[in-house]
N, C-alpha and C. Protein backbone atom coordinates (compact mmCIF):
# COMPACT_ATOMS: atom_id res chain seq x y z
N UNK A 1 0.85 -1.18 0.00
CA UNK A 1 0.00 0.00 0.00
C UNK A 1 0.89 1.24 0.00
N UNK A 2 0.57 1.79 -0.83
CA UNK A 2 1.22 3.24 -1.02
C UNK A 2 1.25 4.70 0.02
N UNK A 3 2.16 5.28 0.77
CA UNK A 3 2.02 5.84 1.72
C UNK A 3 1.79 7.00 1.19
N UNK A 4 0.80 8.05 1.86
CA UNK A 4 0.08 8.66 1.43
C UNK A 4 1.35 10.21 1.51
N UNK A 5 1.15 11.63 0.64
CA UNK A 5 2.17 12.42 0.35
C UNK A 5 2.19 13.08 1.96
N UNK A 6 3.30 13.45 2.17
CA UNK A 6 3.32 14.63 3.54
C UNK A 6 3.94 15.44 3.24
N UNK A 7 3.71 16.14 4.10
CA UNK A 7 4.61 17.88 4.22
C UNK A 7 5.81 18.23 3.89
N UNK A 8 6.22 19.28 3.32
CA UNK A 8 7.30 19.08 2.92
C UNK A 8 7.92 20.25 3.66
N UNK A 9 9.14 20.52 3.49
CA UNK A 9 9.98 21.52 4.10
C UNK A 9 9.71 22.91 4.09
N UNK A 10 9.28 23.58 4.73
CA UNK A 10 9.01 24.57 4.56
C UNK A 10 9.71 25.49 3.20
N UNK A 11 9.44 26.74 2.62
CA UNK A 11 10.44 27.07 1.53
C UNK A 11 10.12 28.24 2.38
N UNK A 12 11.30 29.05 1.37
CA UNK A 12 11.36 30.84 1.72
C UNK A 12 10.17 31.35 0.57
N UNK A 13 9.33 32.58 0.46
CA UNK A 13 8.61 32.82 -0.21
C UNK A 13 9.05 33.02 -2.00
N UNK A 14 10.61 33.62 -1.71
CA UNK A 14 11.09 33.57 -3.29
C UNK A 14 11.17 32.31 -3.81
N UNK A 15 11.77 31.32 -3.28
CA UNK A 15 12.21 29.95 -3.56
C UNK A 15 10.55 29.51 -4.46
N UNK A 16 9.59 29.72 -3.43
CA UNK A 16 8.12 29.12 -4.23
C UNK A 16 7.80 30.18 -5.16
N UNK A 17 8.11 31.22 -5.20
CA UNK A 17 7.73 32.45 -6.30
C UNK A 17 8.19 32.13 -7.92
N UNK A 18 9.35 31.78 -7.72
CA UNK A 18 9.99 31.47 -8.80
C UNK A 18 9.61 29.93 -9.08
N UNK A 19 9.22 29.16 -8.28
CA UNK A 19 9.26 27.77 -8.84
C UNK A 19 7.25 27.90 -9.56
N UNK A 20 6.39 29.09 -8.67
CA UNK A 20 5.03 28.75 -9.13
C UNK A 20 5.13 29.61 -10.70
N UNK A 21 6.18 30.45 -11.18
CA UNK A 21 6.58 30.87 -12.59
C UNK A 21 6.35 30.06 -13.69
N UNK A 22 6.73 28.98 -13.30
CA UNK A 22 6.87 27.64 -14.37
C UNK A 22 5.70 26.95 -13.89
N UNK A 23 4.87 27.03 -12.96
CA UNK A 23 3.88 26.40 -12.73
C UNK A 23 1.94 27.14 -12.83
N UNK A 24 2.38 28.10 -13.72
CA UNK A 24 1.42 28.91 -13.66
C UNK A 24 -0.15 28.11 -13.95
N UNK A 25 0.01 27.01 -14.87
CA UNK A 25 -0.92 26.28 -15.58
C UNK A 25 -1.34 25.16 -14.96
N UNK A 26 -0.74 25.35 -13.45
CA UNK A 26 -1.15 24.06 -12.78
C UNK A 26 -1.98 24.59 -11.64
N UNK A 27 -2.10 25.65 -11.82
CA UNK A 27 -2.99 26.45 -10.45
C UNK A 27 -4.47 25.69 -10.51
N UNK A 28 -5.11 25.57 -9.58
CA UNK A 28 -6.59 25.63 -9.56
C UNK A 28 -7.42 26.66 -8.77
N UNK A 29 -6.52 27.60 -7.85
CA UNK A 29 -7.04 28.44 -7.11
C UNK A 29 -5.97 28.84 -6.19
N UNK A 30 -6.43 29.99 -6.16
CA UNK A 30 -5.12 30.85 -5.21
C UNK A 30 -6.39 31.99 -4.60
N UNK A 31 -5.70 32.51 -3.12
CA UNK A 31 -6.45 33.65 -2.28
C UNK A 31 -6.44 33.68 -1.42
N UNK A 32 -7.23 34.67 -0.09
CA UNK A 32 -6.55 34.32 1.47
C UNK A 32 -8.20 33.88 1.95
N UNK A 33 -7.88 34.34 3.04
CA UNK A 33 -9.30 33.76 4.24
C UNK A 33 -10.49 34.10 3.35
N UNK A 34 -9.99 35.70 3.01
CA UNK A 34 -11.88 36.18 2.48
C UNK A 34 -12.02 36.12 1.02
N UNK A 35 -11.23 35.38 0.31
CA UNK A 35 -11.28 35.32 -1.16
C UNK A 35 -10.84 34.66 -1.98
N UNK A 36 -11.32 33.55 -2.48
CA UNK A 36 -10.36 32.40 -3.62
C UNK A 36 -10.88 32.63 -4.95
N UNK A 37 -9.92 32.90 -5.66
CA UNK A 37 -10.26 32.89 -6.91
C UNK A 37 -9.82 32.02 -7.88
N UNK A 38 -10.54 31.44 -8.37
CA UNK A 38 -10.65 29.97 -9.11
C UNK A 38 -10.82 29.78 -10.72
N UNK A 39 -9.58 28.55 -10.94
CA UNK A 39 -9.28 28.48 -12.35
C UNK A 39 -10.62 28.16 -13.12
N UNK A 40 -10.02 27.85 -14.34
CA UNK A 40 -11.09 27.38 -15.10
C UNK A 40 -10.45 27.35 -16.32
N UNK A 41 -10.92 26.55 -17.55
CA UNK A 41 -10.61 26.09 -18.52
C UNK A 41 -10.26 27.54 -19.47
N UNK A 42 -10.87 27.96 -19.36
CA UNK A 42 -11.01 29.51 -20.68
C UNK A 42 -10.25 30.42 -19.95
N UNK A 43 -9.16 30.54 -18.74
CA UNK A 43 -8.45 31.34 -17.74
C UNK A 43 -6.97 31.06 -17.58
N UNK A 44 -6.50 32.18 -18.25
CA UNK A 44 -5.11 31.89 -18.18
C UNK A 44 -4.43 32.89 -16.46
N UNK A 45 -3.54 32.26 -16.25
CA UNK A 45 -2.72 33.11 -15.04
C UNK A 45 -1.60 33.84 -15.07
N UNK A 46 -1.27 35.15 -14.95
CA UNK A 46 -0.54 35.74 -14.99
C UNK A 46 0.40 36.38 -13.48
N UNK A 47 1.47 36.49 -13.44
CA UNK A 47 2.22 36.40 -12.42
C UNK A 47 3.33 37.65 -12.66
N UNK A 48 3.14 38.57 -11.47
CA UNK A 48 4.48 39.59 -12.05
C UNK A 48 4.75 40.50 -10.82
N UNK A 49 5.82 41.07 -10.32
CA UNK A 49 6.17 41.77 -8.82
C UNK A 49 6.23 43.49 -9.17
N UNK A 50 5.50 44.37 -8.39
CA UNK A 50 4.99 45.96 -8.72
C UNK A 50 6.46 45.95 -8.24
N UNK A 51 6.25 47.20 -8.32
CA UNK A 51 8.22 48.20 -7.86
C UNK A 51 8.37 48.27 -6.02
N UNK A 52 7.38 48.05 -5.39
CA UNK A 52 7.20 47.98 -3.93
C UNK A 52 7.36 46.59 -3.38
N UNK A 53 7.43 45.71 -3.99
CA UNK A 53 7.90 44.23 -3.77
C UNK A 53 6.82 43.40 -3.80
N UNK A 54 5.59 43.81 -3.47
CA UNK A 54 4.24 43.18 -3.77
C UNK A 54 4.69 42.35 -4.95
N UNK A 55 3.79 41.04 -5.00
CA UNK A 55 3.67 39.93 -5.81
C UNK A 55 1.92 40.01 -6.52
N UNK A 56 1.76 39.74 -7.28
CA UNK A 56 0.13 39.55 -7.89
C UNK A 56 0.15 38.79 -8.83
N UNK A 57 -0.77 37.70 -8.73
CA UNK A 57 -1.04 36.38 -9.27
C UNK A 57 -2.38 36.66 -9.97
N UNK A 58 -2.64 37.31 -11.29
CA UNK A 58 -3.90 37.51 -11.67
C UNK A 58 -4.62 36.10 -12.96
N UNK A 59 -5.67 36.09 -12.91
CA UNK A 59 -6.54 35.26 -13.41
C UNK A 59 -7.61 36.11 -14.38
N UNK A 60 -6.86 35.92 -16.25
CA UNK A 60 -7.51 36.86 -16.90
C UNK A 60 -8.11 35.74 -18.04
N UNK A 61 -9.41 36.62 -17.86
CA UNK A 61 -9.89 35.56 -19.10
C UNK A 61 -10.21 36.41 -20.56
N UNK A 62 -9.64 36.21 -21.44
CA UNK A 62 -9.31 36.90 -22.89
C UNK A 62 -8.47 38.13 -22.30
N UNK A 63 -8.90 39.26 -22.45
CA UNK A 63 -8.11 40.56 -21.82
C UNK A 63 -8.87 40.97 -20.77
N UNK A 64 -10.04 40.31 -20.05
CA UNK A 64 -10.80 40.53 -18.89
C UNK A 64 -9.91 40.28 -17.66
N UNK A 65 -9.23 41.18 -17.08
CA UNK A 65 -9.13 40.55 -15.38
C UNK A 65 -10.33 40.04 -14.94
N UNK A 66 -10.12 38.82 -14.23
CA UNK A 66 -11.35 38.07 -12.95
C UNK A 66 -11.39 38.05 -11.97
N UNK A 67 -9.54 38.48 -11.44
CA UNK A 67 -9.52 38.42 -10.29
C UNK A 67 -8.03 38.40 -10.38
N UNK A 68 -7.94 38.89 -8.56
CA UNK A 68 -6.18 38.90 -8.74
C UNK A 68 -6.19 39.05 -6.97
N UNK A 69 -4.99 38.13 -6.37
CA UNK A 69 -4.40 37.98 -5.01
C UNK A 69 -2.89 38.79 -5.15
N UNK A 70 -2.89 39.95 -4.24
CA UNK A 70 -1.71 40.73 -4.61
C UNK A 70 -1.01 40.22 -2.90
N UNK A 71 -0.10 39.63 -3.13
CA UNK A 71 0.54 39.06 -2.13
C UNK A 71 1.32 40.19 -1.54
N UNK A 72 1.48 40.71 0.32
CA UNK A 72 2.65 41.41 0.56
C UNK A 72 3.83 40.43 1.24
N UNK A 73 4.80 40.36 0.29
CA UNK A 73 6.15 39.72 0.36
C UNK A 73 6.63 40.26 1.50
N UNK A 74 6.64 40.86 2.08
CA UNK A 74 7.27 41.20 3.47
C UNK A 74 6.37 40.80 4.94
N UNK A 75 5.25 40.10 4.65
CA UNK A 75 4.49 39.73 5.57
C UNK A 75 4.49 38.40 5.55
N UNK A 76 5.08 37.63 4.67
CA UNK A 76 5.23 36.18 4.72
C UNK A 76 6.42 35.38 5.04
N UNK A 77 6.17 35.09 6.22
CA UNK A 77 7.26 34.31 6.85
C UNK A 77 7.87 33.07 6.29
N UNK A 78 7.32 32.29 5.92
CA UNK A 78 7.46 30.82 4.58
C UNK A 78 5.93 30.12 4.27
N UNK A 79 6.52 29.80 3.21
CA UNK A 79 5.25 28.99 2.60
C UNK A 79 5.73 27.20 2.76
N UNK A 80 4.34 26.98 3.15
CA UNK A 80 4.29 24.90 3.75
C UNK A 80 3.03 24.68 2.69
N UNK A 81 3.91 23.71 2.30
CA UNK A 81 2.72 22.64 1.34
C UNK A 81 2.56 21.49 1.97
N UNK A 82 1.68 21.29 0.97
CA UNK A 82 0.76 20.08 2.16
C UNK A 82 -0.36 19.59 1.11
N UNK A 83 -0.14 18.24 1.18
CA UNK A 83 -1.46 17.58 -0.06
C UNK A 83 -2.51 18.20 0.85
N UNK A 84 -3.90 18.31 -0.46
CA UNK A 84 -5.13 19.09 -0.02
C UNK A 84 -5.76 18.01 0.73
N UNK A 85 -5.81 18.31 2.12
CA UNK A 85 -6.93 16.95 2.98
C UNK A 85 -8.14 17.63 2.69
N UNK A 86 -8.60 18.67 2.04
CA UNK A 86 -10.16 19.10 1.60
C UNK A 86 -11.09 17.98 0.48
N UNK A 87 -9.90 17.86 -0.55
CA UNK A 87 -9.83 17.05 -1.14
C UNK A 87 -8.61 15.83 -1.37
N UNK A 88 -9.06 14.99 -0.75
CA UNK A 88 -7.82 13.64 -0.49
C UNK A 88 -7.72 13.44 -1.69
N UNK A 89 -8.32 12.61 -2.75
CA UNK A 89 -8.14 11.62 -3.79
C UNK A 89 -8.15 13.04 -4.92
N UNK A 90 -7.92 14.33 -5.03
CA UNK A 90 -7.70 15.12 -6.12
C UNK A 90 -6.08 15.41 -6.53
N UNK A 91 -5.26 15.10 -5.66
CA UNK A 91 -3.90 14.80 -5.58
C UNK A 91 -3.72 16.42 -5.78
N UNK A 92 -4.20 17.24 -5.74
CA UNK A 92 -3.93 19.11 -5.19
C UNK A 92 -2.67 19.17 -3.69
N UNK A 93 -2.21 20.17 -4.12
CA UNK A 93 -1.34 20.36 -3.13
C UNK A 93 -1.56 21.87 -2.88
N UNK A 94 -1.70 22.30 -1.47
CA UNK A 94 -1.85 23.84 -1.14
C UNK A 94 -0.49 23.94 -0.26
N UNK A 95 -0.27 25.18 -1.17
CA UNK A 95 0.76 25.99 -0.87
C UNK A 95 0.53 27.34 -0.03
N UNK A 96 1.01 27.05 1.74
CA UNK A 96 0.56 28.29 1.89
C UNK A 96 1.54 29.54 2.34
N UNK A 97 1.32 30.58 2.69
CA UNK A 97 2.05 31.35 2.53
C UNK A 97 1.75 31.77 4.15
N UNK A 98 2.79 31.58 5.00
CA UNK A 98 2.55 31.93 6.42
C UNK A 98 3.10 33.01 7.00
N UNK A 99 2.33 34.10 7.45
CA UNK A 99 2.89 35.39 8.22
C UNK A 99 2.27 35.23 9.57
N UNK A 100 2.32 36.82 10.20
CA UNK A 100 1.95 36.61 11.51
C UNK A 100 3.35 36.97 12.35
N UNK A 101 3.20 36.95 13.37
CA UNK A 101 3.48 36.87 14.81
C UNK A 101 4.76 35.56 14.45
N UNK A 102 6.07 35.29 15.12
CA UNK A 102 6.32 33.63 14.75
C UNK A 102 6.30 32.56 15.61
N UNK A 103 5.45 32.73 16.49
CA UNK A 103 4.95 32.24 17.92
C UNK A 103 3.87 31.87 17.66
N UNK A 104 3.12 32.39 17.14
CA UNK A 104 1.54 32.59 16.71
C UNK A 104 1.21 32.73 14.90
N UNK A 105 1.72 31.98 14.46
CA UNK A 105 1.70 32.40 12.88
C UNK A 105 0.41 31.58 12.28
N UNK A 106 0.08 32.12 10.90
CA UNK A 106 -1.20 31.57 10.65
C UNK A 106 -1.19 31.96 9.15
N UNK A 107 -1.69 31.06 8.72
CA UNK A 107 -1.73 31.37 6.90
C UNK A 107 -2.55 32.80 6.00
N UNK A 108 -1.59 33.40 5.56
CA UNK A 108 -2.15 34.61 5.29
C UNK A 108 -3.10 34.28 3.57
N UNK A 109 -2.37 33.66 2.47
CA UNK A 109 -2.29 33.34 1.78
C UNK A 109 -2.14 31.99 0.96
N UNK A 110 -3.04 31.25 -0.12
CA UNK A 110 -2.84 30.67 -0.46
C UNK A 110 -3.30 29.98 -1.94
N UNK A 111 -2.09 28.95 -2.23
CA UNK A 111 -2.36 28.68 -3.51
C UNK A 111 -2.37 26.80 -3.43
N UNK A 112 -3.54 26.71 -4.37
CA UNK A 112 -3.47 25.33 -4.79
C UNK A 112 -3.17 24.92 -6.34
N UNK A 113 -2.65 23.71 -6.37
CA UNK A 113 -1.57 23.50 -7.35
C UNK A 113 -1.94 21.96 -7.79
N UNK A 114 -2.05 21.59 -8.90
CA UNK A 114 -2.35 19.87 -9.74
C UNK A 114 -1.49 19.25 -8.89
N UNK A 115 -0.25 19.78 -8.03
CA UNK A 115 0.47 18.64 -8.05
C UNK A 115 1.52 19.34 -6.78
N UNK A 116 2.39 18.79 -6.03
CA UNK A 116 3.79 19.36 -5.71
C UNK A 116 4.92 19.77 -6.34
N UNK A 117 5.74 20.08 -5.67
CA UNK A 117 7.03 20.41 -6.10
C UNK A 117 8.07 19.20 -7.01
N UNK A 118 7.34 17.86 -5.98
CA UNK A 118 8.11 16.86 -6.65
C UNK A 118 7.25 16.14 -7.69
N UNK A 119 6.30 16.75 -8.16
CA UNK A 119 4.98 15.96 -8.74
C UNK A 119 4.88 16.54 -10.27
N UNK A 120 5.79 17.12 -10.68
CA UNK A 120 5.83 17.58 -12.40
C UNK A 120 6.31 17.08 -13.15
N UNK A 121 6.28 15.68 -12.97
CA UNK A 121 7.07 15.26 -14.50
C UNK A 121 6.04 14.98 -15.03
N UNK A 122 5.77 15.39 -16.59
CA UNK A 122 5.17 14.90 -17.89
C UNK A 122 4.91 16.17 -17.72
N UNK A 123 5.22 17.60 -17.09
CA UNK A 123 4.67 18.93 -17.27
C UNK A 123 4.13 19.01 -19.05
N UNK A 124 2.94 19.34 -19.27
CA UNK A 124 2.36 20.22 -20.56
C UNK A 124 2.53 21.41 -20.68
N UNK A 125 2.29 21.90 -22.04
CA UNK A 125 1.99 23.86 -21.80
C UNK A 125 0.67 24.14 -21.62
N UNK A 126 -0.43 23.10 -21.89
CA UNK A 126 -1.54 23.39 -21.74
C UNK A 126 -1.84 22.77 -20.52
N UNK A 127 -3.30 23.21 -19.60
CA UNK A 127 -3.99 22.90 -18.94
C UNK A 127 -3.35 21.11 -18.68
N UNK A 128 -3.64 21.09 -17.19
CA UNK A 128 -4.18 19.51 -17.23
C UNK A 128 -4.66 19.14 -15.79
């Protein structure tokens, strides 16, 4: 029987910034407590850092913005992935992005992903 995925090492927020670059097409949803905004077939994702260090992960469909999570990079202590226990058998992995207090820390931000870090081989350019 196959042991089920666990947690992985915490990363620094650039380390996952640059690795979700190449992973833009594997998103299914990214956002914090009060807002997820969610892929979809006809929705491409765009990813790019303002001049203040802010990060924004937008979700445009044709030249329509739908939505966009503008991350503040200086409020995130590291991001922990972790297969989705929301959904067990969808093999999703959420990536979250943890700030706060570091005594008391709590997920400010987050993104879910087709797969992990170690989970991309056969990567496509399209959807999958």
């Amino acid at each position: 029987m196959p042991s089920s995925p666990t947690p992985s090492t915490p990363l620094t927020f650039d380390q996952f910034w640059r690795w979700l670059q190449d992973h833009r097409n594997c998103v299914v949803r990214a956002g914090s407590g009060d807002v997820q905004v969610m892929d979809h077939e006809l929705v491409h994702w765009d990813f790019f850092e303002e001049d203040d260090g802010r990060v924004v992960a937008q979700a445009i469909l044709g030249k329509a913005l739908i939505g966009e999570v503008v991350v503040e990079r200086s409020e995130v202590l590291f991001v922990q992935a972790s297969p989705d226990v929301e959904n067990p058998n969808s093999g999703y992995w959420v990536f979250e992005c943890i700030g706060g207090p570091r005594d008391e820390s709590y997920p400010l931000y987050a993104f879910v992903l087709t797969h992990g870090m170690e989970g991309a081989q056969g990567h496509q350019l399209l959807k999958h």
